[in-house]
Protein backbone atom coordinates (compact mmCIF):
# COMPACT_ATOMS: atom_id res chain seq x y z
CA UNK A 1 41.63 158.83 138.27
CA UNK A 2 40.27 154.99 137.73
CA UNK A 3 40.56 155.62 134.20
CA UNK A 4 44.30 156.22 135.05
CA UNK A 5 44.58 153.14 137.93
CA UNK A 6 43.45 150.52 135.01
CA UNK A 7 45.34 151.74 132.26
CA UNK A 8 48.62 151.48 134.47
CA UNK A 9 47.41 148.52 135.45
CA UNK A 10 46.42 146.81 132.34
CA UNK A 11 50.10 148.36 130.78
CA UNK A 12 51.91 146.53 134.24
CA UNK A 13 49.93 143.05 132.93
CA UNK A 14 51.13 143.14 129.70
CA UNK A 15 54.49 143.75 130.36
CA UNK A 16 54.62 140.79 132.71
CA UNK A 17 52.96 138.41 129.78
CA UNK A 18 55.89 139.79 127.60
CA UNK A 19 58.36 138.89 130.70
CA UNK A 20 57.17 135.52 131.43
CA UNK A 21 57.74 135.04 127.88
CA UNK A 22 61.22 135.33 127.04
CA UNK A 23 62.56 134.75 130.37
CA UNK A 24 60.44 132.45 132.32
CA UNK A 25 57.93 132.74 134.79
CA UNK A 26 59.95 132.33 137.93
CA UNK A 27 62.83 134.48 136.34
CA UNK A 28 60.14 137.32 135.92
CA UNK A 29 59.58 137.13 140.23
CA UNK A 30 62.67 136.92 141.37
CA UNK A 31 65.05 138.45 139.12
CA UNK A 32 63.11 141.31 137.43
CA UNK A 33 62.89 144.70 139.11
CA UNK A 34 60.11 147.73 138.23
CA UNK A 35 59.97 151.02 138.79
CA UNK A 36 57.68 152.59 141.04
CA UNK A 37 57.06 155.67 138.29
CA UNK A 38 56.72 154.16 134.36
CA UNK A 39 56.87 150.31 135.07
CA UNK A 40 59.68 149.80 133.00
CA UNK A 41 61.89 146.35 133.43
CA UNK A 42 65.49 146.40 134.53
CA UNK A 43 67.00 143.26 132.96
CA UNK A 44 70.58 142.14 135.29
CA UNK A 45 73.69 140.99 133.63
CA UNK A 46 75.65 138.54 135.33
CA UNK A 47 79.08 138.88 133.25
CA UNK A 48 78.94 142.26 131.95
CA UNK A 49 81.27 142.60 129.00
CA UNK A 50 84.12 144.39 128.78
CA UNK A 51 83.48 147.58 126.89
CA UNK A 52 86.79 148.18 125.92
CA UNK A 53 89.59 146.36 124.60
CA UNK A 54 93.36 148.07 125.06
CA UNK A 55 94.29 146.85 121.14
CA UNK A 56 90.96 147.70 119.09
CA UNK A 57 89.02 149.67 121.23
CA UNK A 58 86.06 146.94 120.29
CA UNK A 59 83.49 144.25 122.11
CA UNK A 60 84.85 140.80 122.76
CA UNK A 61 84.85 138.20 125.35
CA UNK A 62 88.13 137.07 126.16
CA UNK A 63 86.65 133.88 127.54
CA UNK A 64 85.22 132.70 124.12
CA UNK A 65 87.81 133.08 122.27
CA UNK A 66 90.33 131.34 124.00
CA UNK A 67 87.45 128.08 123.75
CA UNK A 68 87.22 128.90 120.16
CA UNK A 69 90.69 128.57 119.26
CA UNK A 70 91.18 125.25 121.72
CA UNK A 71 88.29 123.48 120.26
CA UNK A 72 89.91 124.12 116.68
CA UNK A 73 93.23 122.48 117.49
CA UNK A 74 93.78 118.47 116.87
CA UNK A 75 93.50 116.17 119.50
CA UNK A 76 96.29 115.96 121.45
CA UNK A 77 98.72 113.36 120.46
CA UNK A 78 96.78 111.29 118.16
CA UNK A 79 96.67 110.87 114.72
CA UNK A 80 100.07 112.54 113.91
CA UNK A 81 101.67 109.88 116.72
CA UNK A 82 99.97 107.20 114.67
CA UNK A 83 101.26 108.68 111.58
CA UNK A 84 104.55 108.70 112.98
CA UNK A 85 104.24 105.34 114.15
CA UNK A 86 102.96 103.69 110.62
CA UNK A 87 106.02 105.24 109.01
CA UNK A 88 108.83 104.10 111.47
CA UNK A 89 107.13 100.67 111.18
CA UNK A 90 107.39 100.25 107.55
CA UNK A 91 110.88 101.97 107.49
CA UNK A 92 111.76 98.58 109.46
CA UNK A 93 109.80 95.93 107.31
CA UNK A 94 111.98 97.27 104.19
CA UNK A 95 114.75 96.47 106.33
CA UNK A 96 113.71 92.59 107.02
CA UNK A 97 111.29 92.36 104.18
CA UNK A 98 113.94 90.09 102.15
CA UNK A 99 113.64 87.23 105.33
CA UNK A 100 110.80 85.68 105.10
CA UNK A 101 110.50 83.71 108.45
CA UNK A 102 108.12 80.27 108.10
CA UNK A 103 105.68 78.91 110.53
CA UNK A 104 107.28 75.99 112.33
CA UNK A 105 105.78 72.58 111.89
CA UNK A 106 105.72 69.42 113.37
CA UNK A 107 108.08 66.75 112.15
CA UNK A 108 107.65 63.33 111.45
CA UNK A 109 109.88 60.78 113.56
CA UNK A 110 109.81 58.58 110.08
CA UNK A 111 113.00 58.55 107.75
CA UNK A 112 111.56 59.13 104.31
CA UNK A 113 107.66 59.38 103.45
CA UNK A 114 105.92 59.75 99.70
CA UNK A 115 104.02 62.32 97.57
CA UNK A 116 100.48 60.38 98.42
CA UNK A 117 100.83 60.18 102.54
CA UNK A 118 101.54 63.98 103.16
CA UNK A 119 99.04 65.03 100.13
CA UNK A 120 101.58 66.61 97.96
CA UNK A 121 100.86 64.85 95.14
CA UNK A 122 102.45 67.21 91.48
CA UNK A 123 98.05 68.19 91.49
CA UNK A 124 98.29 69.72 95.20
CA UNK A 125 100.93 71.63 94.91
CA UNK A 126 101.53 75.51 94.34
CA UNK A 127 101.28 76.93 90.89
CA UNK A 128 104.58 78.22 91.63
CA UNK A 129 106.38 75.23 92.19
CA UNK A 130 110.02 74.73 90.66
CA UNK A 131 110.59 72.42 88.04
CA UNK A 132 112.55 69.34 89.08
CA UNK A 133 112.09 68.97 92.24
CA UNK A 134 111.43 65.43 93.02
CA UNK A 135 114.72 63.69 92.06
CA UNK A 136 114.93 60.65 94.80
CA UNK A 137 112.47 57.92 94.83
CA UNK A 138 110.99 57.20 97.77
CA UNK A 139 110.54 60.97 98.08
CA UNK A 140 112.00 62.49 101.73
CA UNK A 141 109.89 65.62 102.40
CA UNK A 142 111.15 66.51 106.01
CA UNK A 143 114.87 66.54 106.78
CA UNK A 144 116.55 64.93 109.45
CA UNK A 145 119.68 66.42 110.58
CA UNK A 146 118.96 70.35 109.45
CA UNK A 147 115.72 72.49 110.18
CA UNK A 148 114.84 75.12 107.55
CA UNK A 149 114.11 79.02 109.24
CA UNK A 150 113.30 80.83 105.99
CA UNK A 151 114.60 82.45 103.03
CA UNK A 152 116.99 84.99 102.21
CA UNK A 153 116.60 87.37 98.85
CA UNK A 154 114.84 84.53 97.27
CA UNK A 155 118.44 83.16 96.89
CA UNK A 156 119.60 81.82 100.10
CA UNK A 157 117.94 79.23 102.69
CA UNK A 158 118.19 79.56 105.92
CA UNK A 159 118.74 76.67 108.43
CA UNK A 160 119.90 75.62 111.67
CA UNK A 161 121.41 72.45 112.59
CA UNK A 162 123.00 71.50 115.79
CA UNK A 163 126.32 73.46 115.39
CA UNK A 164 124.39 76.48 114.52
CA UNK A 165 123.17 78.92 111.74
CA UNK A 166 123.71 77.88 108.00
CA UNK A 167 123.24 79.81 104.71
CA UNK A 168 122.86 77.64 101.81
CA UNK A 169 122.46 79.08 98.04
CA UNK A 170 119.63 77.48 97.23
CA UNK A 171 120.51 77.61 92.71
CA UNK A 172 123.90 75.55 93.33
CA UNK A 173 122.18 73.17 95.63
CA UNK A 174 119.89 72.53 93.13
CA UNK A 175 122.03 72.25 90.09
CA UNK A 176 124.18 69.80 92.49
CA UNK A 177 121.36 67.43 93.29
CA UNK A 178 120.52 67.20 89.57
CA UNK A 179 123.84 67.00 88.74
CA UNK A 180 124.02 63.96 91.20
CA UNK A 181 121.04 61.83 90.00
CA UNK A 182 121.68 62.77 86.69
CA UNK A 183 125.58 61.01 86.70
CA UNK A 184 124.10 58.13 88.69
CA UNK A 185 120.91 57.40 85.96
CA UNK A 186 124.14 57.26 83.64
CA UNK A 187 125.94 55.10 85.57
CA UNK A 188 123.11 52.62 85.52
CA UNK A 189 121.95 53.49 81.67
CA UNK A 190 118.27 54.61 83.05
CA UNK A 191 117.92 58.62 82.28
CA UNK A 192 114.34 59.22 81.87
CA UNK A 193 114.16 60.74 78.21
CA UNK A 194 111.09 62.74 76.74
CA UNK A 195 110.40 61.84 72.87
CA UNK A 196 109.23 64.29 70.16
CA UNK A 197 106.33 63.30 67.86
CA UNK A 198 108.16 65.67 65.30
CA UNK A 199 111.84 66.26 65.31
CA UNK A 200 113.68 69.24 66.26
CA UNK A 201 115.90 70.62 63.30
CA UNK A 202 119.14 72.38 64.55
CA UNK A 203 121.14 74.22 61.64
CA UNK A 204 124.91 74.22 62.63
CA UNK A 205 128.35 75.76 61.70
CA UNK A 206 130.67 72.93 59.89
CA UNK A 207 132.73 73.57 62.26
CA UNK A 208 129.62 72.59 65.24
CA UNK A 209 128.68 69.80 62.63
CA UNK A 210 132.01 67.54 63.10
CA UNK A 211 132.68 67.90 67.00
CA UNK A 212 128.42 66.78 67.03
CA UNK A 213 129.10 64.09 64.73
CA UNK A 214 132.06 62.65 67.04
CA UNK A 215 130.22 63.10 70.02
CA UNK A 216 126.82 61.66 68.91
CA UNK A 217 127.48 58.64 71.48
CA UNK A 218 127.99 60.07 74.67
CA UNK A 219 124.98 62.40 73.75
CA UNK A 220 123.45 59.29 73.25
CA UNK A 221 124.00 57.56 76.61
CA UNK A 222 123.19 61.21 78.31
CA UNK A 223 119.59 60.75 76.95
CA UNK A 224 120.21 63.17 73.29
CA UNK A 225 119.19 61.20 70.47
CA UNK A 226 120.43 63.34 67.94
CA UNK A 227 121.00 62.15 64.05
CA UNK A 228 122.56 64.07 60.66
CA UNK A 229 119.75 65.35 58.65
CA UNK A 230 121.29 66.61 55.67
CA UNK A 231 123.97 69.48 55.82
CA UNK A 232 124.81 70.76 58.69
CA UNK A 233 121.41 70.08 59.71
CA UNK A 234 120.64 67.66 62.88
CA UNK A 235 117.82 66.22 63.97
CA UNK A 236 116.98 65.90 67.70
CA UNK A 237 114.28 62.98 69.14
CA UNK A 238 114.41 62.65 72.63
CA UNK A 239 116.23 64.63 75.42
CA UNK A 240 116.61 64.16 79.24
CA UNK A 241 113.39 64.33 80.72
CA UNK A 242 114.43 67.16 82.85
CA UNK A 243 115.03 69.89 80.18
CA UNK A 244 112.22 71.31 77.88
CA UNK A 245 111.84 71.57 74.64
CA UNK A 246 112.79 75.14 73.98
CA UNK A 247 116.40 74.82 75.60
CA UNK A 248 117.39 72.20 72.94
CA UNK A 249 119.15 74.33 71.07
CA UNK A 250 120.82 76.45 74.37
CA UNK A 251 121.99 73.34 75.89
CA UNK A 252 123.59 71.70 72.42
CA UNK A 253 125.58 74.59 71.60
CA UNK A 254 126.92 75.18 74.73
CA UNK A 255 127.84 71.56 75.05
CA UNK A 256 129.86 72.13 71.48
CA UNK A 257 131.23 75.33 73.06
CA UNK A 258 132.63 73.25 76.10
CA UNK A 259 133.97 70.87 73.26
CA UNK A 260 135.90 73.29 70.91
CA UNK A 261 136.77 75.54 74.05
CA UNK A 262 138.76 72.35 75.74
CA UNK A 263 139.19 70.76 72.89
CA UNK A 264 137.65 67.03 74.10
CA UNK A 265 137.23 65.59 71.13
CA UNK A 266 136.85 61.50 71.35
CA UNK A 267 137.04 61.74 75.16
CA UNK A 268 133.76 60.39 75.71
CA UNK A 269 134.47 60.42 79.54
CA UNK A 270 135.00 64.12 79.72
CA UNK A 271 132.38 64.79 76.75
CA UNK A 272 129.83 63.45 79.75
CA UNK A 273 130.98 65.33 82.41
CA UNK A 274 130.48 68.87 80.53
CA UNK A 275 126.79 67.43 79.29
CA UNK A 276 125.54 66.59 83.24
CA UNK A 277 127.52 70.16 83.97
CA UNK A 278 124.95 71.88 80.87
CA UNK A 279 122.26 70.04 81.93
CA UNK A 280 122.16 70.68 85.20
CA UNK A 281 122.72 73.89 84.84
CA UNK A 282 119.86 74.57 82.30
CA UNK A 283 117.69 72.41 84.41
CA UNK A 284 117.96 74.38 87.40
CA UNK A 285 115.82 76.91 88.84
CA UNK A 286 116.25 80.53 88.10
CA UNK A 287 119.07 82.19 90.74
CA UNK A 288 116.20 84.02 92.39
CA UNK A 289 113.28 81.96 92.88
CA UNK A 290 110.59 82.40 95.97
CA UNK A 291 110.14 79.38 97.75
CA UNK A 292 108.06 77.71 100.36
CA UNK A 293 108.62 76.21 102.80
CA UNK A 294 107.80 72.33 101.31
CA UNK A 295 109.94 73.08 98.29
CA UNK A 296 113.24 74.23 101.02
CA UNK A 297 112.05 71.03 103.23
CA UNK A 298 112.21 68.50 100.16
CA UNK A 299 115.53 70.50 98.61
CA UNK A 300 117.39 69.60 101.96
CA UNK A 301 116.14 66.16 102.29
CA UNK A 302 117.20 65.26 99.44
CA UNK A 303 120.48 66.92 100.11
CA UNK A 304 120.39 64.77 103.22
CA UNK A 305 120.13 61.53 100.80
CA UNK A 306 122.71 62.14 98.88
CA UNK A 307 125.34 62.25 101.90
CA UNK A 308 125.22 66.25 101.90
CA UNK A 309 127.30 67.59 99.30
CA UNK A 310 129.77 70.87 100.66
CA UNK A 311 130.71 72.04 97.13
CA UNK A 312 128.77 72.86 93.73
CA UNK A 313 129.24 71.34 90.63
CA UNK A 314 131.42 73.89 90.35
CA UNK A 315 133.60 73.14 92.73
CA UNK A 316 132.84 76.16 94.62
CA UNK A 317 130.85 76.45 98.34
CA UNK A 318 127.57 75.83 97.91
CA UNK A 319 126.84 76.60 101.81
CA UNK A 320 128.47 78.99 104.70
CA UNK A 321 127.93 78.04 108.11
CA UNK A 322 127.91 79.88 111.37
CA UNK A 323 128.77 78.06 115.23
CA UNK A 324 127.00 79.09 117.95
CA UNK A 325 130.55 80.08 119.25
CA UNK A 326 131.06 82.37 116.23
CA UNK A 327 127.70 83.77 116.31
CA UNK A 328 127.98 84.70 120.54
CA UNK A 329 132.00 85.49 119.61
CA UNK A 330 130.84 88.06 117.03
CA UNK A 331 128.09 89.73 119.30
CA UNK A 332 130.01 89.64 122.34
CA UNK A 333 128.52 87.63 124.43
């Protein structure tokens, strides 16, 4: 009978080591029932599962699935709204990529100022700068009467004045204030020329070799020295300083073009008019060229100096403007 008392005794130990075990000592006190007869445990469930389900007849927990499938999803809201958002915000800089508005800057109550005072000296400026630029000495950098907002296409400035809004194309302005300093160095017999160490040869038609040969003066007081060198061969020595070398041969024929077109022979008068026309044309910048805002600034100062020309050398518009009536007119204001 003791034999019996200490073996159920020593069994009822160990199952209590094995309980205090797995679920804790206090868990095996209070939660843990025995039986009066073999000592066995009786472990509770607190959320019995469901034994059945009505679809599969199998085990689940409704519970954890539905946090299964909500912890899979994407956050609410975010990174397809930003996606969204990125694309509707370049969809609009396409739209006003072509303006490029510039930072304003202060102005200068002083008329006209040099290259040296504001540090744009031809060494400190952009490697992109357009080719004659500087064409009035002393150099205005800031204009007066117009303020530049930015540029359009890389064709068109943008300004404001006090009437309103003006669009200027920013090639025939150009061409026009070459065109303009070029006729007046004329008028007072001082065009810069550049001379070559070796001359340029130009082979010609005989038909191009007599109108060059009767217009060899007024090429020479436009800055050509040109001279027959056997033939219908010509040799070239100097040209305006503002062309370069490789549109020698460009700008000649289209000068004898002009010539045999409208037949001008021995006009010398109208034989100078069509050369400051080529010129200025070939001198020009390209029709679309980026610009910043000190090459706009200088372009309209200039413009400024030279009383403001409305029409190209063409004789066309070389600006449109815009009221502040017009512009509240057209909106409805």
């Amino acid at each position: 009978m003791v034999h019996t008392i200490l073996v159920d005794q020593i069994s009822r130990a160990l199952k209590d080591c094995a309980s205090r075990r797995f679920f804790g000592r206090e868990h095996s006190h209070s939660q843990m029932s025995r039986t009066d007869v073999s000592g066995q445990i009786e472990l509770p469930m607190e959320n019995p599962l469901t034994m059945e389900s009505p679809s599969s007849g199998k085990m689940f927990s409704t519970n954890k699935k539905r946090n299964s499938e909500a912890r899979d999803l994407p956050p609410r809201g975010s990174l397809k709204y930003k996606k969204t958002q990125i694309i509707s915000v370049l969809s609009q800089e396409n739209n006003i990529a072509e303006i490029r508005p510039i930072q304003e800057k202060t102005q200068d109550s002083t008329s006209t100022t040099t290259l040296e005072t504001l540090d744009y000296a031809p060494g400190n400026l952009p490697e992109n700068e357009i080719r004659n630029l500087f064409l009035i000495l002393p150099l205005p950098l800031v204009p007066k009467k117009i303020r530049v907002l930015g540029q359009f296409r890389k064709t068109y400035i943008i300004a404001e004045n006090d009437a309103g809004l003006v669009l200027i194309e920013q090639r025939a302005l150009h061409e026009r204030l070459i065109y303009d300093t070029y006729v007046e160095s004329l008028q007072k017999k001082e065009v810069k020329i550049q001379t070559f160490k070796i001359s340029l040869l130009l082979e010609l038609s005989p038909q191009e070799s007599v109108l060059l040969e009767q217009s060899l003066v007024p090429l020479a007081l436009s800055g050509f020295a040109v001279s027959p060198f056997g033939g219908s061969t010509f040799a070239v020595d100097s040209i305006p300083e503002c062309l370069s070398e490789d549109q020698v041969e460009k700008v000649v024929r289209e000068i004898l073009d002009r010539l045999a077109l409208f037949g001008k022979r021995g006009q010398n008068e109208e034989i100078l008019r069509d050369v400051c026309q080529v010129v200025s044309e070939q001198a020009s910048m390209p029709y679309e060229q980026e610009l910043g805002q000190f090459e706009m600034d200088c372009l309209l100062a200039q413009w400024e100096e030279l009383d403001s020309p409305m029409a190209s050398i063409k004789d066309l518009p070389l600006l449109v403007e815009f009221s502040q009536q017009e512009l509240e007119k057209r909106l409805r204001r």
